[in-house]
PDB file of N, CA and C in Angstrom:
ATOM      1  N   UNK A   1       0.821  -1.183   0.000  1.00  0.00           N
ATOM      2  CA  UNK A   1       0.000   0.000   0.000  1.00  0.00           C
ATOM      3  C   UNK A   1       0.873   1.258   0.000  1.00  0.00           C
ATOM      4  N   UNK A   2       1.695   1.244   0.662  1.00  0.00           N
ATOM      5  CA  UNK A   2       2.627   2.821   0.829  1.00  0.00           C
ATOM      6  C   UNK A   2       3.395   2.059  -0.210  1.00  0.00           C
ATOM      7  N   UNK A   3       4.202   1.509  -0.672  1.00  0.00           N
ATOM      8  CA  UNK A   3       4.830   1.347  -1.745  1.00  0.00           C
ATOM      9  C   UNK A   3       4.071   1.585  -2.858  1.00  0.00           C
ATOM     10  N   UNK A   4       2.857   1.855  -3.409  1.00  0.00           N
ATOM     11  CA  UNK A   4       1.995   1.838  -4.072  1.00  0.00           C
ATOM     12  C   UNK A   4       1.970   3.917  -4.288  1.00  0.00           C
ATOM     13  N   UNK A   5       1.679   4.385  -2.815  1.00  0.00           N
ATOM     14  CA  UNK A   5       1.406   5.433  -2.700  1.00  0.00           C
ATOM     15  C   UNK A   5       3.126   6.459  -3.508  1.00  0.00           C
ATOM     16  N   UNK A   6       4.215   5.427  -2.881  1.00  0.00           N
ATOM     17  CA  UNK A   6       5.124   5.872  -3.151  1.00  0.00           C
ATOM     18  C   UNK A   6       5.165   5.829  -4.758  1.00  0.00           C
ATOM     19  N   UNK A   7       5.671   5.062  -5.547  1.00  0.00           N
ATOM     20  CA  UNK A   7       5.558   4.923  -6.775  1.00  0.00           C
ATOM     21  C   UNK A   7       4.786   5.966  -7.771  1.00  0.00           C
ATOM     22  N   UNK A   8       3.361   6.082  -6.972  1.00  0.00           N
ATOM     23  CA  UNK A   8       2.522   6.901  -7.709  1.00  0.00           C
ATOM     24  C   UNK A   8       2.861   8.699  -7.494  1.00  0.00           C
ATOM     25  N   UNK A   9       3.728   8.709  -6.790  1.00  0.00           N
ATOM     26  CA  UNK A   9       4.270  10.213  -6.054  1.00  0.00           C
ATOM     27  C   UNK A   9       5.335  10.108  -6.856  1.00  0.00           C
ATOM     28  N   UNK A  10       6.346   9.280  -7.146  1.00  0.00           N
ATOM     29  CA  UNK A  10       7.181   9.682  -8.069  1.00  0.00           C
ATOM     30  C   UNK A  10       7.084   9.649  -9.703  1.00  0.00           C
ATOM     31  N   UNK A  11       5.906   9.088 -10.290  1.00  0.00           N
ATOM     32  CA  UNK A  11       5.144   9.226 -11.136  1.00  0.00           C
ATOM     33  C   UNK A  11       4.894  10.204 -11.422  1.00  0.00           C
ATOM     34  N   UNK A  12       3.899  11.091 -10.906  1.00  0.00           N
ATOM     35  CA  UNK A  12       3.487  12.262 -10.442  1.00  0.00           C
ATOM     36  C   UNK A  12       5.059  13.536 -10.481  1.00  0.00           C
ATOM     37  N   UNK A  13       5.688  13.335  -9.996  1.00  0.00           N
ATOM     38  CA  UNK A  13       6.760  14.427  -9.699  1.00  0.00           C
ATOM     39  C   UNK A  13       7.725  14.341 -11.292  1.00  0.00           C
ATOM     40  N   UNK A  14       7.586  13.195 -11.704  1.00  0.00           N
ATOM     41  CA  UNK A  14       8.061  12.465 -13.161  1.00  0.00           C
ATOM     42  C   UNK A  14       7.525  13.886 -13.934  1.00  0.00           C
ATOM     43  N   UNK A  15       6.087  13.468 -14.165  1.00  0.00           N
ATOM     44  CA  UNK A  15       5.447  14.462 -15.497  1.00  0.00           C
ATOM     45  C   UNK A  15       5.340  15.619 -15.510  1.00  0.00           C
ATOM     46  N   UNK A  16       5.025  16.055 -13.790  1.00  0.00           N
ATOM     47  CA  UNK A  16       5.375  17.467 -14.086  1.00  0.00           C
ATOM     48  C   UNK A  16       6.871  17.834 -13.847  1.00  0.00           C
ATOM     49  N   UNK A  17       7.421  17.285 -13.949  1.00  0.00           N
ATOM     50  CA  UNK A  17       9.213  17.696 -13.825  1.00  0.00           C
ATOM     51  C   UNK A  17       9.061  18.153 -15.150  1.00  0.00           C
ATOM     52  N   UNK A  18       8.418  17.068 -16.268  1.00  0.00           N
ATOM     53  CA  UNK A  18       8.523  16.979 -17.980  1.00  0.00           C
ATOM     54  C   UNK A  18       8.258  17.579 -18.254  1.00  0.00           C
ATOM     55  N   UNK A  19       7.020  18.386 -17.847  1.00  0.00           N
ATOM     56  CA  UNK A  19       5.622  19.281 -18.058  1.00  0.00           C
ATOM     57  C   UNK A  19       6.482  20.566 -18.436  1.00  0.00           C
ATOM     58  N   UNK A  20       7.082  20.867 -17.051  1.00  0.00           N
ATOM     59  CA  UNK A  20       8.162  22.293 -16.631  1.00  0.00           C
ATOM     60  C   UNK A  20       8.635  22.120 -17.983  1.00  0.00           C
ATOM     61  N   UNK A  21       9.592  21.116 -18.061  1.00  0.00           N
ATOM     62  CA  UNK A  21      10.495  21.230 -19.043  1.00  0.00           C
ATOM     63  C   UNK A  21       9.892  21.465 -20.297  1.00  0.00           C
ATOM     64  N   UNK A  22       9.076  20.766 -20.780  1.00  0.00           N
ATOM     65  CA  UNK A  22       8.550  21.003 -22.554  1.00  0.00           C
ATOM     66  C   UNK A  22       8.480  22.696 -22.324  1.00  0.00           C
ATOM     67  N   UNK A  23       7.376  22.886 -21.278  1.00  0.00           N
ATOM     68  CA  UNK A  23       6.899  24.368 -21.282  1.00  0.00           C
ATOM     69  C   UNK A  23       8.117  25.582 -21.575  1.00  0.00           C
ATOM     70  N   UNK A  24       9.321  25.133 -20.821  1.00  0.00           N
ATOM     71  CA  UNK A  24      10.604  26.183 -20.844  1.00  0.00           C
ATOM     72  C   UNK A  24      10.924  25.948 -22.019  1.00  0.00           C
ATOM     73  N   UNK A  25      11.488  24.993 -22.714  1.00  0.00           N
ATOM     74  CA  UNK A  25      11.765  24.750 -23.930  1.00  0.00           C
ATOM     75  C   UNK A  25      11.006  25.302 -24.892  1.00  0.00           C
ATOM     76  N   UNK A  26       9.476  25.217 -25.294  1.00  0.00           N
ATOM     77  CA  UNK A  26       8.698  26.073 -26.012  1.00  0.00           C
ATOM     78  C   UNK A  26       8.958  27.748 -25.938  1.00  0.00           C
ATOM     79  N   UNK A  27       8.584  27.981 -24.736  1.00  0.00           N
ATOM     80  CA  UNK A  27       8.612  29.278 -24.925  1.00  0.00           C
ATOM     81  C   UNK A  27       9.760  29.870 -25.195  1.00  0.00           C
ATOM     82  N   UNK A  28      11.327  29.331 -24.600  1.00  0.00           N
ATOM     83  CA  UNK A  28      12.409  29.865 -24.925  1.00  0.00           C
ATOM     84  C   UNK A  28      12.427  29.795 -26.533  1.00  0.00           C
ATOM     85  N   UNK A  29      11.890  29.518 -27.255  1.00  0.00           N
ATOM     86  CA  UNK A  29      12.400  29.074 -28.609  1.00  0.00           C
ATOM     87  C   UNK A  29      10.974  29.972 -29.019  1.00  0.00           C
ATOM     88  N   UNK A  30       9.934  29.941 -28.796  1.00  0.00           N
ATOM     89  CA  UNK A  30       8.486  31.074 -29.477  1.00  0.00           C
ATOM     90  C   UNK A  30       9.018  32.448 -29.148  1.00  0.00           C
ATOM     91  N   UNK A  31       9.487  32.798 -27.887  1.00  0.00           N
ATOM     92  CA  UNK A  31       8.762  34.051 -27.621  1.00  0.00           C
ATOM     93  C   UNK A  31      10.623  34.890 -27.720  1.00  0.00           C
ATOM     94  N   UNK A  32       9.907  36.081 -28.541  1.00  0.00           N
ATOM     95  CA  UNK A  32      11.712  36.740 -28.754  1.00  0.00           C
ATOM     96  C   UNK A  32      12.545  37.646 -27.463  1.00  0.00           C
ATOM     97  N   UNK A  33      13.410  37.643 -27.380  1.00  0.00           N
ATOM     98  CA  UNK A  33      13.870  38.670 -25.921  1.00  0.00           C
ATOM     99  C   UNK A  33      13.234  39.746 -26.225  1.00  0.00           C
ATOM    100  N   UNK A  34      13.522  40.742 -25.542  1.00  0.00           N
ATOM    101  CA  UNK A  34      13.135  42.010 -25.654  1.00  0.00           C
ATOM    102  C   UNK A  34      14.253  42.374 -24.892  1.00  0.00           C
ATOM    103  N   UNK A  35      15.603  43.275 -25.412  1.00  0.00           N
ATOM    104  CA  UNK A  35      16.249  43.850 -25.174  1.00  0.00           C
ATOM    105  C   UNK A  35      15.870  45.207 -23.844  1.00  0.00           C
ATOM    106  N   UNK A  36      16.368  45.087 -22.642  1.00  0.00           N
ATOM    107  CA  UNK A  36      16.126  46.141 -21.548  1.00  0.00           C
ATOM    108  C   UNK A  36      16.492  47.374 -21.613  1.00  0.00           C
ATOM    109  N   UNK A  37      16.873  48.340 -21.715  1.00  0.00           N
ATOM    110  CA  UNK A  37      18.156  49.652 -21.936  1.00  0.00           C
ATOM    111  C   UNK A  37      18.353  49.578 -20.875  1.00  0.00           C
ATOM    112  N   UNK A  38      20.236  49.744 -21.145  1.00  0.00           N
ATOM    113  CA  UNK A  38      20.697  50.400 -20.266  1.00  0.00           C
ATOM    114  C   UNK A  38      20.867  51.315 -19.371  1.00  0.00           C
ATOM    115  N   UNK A  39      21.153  51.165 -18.247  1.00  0.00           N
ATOM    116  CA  UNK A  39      21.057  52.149 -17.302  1.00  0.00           C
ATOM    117  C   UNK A  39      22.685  52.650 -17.101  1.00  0.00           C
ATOM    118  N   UNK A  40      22.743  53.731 -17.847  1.00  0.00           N
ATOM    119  CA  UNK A  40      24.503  54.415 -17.657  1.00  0.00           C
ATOM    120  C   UNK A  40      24.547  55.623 -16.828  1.00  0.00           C
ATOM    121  N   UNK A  41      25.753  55.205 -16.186  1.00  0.00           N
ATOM    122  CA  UNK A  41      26.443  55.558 -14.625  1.00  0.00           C
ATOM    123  C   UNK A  41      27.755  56.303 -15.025  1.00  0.00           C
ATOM    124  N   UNK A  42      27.592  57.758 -15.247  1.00  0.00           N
ATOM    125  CA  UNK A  42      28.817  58.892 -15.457  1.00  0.00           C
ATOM    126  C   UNK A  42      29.740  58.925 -14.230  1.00  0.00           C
ATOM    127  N   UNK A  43      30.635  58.622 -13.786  1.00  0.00           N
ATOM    128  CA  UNK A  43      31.484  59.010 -12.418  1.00  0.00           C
ATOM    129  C   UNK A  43      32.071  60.000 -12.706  1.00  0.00           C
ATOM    130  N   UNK A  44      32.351  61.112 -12.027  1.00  0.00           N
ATOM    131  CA  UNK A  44      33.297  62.291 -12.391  1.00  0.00           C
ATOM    132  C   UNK A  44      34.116  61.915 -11.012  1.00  0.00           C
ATOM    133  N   UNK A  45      35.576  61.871 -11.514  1.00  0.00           N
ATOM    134  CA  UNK A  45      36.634  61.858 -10.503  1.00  0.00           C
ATOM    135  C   UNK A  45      37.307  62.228 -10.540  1.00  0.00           C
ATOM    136  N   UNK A  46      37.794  62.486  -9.196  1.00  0.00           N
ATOM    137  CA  UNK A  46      39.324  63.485  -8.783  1.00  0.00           C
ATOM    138  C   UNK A  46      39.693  63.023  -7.472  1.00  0.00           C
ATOM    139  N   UNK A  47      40.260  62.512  -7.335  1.00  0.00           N
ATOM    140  CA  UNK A  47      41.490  61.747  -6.228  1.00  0.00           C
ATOM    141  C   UNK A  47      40.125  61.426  -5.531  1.00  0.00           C
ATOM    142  N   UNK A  48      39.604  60.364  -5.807  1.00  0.00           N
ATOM    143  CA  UNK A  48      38.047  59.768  -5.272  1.00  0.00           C
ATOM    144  C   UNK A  48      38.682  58.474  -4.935  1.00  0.00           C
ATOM    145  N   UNK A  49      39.613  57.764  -4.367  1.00  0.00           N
ATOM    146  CA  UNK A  49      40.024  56.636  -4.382  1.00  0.00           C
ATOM    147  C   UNK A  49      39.613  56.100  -3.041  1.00  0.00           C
ATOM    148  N   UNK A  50      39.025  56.872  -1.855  1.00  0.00           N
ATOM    149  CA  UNK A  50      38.271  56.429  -0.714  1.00  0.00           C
ATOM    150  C   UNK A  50      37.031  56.377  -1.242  1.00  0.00           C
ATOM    151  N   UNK A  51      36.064  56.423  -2.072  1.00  0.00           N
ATOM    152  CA  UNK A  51      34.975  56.464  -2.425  1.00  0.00           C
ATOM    153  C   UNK A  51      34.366  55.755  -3.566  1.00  0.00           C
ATOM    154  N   UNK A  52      34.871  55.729  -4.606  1.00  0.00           N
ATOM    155  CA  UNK A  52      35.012  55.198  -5.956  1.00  0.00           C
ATOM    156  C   UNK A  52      34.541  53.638  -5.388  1.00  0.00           C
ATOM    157  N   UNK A  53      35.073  52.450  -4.736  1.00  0.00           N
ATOM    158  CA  UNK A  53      34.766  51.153  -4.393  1.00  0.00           C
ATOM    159  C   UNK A  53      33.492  51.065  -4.143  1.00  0.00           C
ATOM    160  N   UNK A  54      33.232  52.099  -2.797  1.00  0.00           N
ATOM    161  CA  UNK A  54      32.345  51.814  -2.261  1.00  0.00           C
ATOM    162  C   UNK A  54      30.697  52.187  -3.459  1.00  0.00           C
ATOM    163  N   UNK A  55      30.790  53.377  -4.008  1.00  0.00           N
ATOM    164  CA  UNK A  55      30.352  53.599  -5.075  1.00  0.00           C
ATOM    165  C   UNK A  55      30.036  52.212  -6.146  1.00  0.00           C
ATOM    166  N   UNK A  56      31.128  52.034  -6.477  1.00  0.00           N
ATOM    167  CA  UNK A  56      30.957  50.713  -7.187  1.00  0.00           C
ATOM    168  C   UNK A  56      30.198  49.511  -7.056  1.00  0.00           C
ATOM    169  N   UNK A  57      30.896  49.298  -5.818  1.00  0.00           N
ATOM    170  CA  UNK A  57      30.018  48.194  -5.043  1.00  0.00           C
ATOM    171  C   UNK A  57      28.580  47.647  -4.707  1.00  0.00           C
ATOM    172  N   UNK A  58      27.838  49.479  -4.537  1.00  0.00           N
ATOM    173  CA  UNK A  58      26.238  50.280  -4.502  1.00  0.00           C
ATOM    174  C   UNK A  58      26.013  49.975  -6.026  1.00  0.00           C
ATOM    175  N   UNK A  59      26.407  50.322  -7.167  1.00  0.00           N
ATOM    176  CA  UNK A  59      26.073  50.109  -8.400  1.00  0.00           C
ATOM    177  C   UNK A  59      25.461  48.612  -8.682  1.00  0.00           C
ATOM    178  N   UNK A  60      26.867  47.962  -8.991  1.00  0.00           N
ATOM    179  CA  UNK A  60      26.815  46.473  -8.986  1.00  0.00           C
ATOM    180  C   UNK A  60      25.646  45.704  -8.356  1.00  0.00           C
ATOM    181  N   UNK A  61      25.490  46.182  -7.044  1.00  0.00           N
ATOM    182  CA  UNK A  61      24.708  45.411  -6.419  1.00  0.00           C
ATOM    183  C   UNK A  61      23.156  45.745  -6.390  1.00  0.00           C
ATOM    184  N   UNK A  62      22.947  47.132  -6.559  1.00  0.00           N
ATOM    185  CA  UNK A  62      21.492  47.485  -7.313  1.00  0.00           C
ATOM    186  C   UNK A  62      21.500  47.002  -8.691  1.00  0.00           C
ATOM    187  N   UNK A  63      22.003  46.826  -9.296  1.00  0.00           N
ATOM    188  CA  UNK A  63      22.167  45.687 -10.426  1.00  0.00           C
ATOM    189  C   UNK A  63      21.771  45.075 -10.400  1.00  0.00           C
ATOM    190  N   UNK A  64      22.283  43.782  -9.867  1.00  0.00           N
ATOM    191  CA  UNK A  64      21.985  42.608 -10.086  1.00  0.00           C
ATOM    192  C   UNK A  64      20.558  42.751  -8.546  1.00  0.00           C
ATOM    193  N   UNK A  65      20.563  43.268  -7.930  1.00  0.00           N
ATOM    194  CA  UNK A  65      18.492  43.213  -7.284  1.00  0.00           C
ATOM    195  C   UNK A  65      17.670  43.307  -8.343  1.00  0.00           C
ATOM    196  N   UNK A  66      18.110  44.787  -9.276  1.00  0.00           N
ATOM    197  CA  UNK A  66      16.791  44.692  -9.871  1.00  0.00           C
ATOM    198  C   UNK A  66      17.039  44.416 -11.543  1.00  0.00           C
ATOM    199  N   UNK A  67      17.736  43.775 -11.937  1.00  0.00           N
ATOM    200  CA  UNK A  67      18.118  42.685 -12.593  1.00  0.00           C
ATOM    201  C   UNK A  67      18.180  43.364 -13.908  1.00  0.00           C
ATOM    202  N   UNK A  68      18.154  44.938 -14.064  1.00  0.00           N
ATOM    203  CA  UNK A  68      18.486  46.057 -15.027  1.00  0.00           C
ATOM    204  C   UNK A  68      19.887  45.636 -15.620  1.00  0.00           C
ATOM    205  N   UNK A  69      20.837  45.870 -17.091  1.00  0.00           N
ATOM    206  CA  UNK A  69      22.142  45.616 -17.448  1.00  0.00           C
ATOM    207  C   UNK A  69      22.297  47.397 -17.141  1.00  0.00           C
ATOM    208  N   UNK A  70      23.735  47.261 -16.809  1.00  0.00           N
ATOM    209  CA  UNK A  70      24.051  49.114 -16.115  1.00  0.00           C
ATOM    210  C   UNK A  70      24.983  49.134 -17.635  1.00  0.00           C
ATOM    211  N   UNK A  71      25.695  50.257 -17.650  1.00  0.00           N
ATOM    212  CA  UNK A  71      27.296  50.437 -18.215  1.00  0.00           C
ATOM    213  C   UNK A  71      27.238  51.895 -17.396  1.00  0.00           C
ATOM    214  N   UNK A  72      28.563  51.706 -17.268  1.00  0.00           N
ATOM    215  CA  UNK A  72      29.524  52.840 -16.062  1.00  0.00           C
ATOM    216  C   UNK A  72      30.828  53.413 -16.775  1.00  0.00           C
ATOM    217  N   UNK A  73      30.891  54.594 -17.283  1.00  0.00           N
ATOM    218  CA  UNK A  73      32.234  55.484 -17.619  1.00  0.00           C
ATOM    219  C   UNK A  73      32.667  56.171 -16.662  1.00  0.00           C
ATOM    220  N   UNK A  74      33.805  56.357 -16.670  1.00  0.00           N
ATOM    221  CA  UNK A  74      34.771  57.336 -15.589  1.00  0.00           C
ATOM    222  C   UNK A  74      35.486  58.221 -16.415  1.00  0.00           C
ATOM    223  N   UNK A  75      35.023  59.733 -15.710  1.00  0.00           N
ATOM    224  CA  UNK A  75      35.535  60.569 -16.300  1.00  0.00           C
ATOM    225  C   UNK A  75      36.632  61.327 -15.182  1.00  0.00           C
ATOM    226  N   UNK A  76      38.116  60.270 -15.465  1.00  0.00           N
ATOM    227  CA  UNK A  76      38.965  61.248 -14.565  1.00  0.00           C
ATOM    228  C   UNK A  76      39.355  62.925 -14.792  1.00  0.00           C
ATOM    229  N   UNK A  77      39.531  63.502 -13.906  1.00  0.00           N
ATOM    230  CA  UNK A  77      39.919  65.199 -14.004  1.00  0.00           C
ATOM    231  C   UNK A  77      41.334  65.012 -13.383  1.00  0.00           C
ATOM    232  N   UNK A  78      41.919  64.186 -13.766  1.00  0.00           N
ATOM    233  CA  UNK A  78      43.206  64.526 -13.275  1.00  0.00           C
ATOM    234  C   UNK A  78      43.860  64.061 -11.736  1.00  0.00           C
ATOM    235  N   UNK A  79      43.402  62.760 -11.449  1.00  0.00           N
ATOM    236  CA  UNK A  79      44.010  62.296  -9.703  1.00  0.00           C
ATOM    237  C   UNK A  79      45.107  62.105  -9.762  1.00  0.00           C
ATOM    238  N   UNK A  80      45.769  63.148  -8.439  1.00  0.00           N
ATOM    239  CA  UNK A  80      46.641  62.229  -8.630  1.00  0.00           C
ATOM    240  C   UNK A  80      46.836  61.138  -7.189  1.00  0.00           C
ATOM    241  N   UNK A  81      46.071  60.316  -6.873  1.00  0.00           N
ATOM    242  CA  UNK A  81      46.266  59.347  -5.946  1.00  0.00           C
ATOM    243  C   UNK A  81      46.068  58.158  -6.935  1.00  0.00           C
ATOM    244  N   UNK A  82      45.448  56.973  -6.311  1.00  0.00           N
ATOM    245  CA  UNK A  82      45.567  55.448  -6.667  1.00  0.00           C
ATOM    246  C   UNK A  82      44.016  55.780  -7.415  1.00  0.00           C
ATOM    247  N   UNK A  83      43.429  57.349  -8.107  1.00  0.00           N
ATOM    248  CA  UNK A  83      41.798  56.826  -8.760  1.00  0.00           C
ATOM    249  C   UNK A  83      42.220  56.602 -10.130  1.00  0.00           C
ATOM    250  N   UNK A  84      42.892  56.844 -10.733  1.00  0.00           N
ATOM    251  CA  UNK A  84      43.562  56.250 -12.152  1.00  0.00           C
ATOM    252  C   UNK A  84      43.922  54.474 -12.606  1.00  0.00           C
ATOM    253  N   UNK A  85      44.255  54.279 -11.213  1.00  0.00           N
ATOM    254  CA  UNK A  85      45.135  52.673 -11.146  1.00  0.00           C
ATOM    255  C   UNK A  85      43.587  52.010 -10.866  1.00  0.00           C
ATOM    256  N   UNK A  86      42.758  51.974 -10.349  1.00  0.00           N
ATOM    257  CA  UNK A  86      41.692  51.458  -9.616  1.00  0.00           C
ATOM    258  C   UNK A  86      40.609  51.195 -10.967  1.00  0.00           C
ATOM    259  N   UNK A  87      40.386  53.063 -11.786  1.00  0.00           N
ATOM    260  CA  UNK A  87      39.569  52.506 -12.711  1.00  0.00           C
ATOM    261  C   UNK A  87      40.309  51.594 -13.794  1.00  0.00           C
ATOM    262  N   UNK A  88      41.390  51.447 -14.103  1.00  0.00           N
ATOM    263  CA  UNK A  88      42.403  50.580 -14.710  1.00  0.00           C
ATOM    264  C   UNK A  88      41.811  49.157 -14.596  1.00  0.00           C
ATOM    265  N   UNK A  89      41.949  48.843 -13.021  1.00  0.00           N
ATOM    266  CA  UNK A  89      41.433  47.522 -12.707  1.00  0.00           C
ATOM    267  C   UNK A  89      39.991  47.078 -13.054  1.00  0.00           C
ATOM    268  N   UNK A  90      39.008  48.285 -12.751  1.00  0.00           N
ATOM    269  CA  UNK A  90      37.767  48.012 -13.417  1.00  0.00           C
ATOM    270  C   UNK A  90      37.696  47.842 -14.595  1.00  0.00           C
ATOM    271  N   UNK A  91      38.106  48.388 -15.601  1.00  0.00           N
ATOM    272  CA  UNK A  91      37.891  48.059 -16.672  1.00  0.00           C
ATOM    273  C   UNK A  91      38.504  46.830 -17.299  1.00  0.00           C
ATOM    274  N   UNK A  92      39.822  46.282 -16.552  1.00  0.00           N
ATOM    275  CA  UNK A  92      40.188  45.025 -17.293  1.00  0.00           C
ATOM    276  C   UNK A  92      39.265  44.091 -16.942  1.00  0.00           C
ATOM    277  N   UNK A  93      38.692  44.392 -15.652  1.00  0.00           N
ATOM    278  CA  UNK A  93      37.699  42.962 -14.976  1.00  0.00           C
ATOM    279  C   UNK A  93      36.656  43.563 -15.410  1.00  0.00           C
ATOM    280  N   UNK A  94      35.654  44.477 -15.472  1.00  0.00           N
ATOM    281  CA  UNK A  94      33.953  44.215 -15.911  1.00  0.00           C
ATOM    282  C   UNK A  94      34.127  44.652 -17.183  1.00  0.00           C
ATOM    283  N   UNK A  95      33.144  44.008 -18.146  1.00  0.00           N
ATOM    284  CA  UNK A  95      32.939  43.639 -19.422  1.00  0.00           C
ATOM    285  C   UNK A  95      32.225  44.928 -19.349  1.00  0.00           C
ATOM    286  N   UNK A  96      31.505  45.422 -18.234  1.00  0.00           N
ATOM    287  CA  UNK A  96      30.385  46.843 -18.703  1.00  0.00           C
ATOM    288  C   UNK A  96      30.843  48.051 -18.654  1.00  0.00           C
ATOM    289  N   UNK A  97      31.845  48.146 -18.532  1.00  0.00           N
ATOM    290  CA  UNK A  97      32.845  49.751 -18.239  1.00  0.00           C
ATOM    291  C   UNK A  97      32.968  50.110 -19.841  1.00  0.00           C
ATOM    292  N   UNK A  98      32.643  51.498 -20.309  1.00  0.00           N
ATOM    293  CA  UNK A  98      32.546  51.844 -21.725  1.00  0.00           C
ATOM    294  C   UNK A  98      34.216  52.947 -21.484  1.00  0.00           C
ATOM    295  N   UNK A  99      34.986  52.660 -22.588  1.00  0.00           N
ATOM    296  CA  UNK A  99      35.854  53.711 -22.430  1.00  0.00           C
ATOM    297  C   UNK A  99      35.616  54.917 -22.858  1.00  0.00           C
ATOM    298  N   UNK A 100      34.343  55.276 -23.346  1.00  0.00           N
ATOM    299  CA  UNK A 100      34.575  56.584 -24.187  1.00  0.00           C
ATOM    300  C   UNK A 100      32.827  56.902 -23.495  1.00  0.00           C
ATOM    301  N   UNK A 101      33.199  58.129 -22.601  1.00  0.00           N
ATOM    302  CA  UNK A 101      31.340  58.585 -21.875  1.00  0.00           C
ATOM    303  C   UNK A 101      31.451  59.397 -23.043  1.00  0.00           C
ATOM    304  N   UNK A 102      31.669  59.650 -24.231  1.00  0.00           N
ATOM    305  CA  UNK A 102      31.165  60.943 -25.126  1.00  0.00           C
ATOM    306  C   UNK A 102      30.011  59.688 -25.971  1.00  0.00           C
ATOM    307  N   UNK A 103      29.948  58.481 -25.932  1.00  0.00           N
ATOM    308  CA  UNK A 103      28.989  57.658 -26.900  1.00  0.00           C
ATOM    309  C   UNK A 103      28.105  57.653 -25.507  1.00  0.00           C
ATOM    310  N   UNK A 104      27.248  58.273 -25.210  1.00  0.00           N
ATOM    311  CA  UNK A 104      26.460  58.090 -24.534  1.00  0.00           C
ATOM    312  C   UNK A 104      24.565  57.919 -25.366  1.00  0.00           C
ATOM    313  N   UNK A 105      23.723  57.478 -24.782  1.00  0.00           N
ATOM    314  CA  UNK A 105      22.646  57.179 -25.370  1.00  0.00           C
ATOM    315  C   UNK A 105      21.858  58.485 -24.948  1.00  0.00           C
ATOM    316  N   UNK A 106      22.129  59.487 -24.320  1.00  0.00           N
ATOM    317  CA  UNK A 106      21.380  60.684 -23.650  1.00  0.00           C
ATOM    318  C   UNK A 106      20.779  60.773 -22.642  1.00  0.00           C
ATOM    319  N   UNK A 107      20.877  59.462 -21.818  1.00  0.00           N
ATOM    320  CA  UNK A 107      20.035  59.076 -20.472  1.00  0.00           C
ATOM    321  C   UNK A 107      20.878  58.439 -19.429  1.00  0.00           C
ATOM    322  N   UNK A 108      21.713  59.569 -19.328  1.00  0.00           N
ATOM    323  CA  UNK A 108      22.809  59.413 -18.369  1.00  0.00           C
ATOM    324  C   UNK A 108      22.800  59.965 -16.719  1.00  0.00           C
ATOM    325  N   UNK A 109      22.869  58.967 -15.729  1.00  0.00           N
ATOM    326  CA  UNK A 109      23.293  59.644 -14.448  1.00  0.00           C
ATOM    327  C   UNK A 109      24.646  60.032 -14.236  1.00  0.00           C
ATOM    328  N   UNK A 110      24.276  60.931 -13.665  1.00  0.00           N
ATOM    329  CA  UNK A 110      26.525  61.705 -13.241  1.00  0.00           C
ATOM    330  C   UNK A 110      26.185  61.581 -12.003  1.00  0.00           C
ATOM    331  N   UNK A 111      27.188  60.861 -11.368  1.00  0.00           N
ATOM    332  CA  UNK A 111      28.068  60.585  -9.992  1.00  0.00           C
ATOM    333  C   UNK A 111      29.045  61.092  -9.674  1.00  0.00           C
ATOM    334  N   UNK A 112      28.731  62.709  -9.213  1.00  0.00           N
ATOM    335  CA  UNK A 112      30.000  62.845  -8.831  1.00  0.00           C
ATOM    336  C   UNK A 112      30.709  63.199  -6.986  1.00  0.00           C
ATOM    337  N   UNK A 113      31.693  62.306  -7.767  1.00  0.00           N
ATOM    338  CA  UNK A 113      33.021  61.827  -6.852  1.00  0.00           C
ATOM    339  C   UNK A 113      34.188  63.135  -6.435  1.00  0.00           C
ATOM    340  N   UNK A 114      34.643  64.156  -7.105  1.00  0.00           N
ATOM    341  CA  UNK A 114      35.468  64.604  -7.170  1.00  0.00           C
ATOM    342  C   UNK A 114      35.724  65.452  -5.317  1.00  0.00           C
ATOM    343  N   UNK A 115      36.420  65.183  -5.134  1.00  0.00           N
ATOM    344  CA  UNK A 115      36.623  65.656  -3.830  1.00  0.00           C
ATOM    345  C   UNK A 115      37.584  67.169  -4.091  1.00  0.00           C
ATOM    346  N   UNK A 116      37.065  68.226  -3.360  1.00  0.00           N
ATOM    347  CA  UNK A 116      37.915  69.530  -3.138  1.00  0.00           C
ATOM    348  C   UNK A 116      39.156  69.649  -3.199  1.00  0.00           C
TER     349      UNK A 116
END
């Protein structure tokens, strides 16, 4: 009897496991993306190298919550501390750092960083 009950529960968990699956498979293949826009992030900096991370960090991570694609330019004014070397590092590691903020799409936030 419970071997019975059992069997028929994994039966059961069987088709709709399948069910899920056909369903994802269909629709991934019917229905087309729809591209999101970007949300671009101007930094203006000047020896911002206590700030700039933490900045970053706030970006990134409202990112990926609300599951928006960002791109982020840095527009240095001239640091001279470690904010030159830092955006260096960002840009070899994230794929979303644009080198040139003059291609902008016109729907730009400015962040600015620049300290006195």
């Amino acid at each position: 009897m419970v071997a019975d009950i059992v069997v028929w529960l994994l039966a059961a968990y069987g088709c709709s496991a399948l069910l899920v699956s056909l369903c994802h498979f269909v629709l991934a293949h019917t229905l087309t993306p729809v591209a999101e826009p970007c949300v671009h992030y101007q930094l203006l900096l000047r020896n911002s190298e206590q700030s700039l991370e933490m900045v970053m960090r706030g970006l990134l991570f409202r990112a990926s919550m609300s599951g928006r694609p960002i791109r982020i330019s840095f527009v240095d004014e001239g640091s001279h501390d470690y904010t030159g070397k830092m955006t260096e590092i960002y840009q070899r590691t994230l794929d979303f750092l644009i080198a040139d903020p003059a291609a902008e799409d016109g729907s730009t936030i400015t962040i600015d960083l620049r300290n006195a």
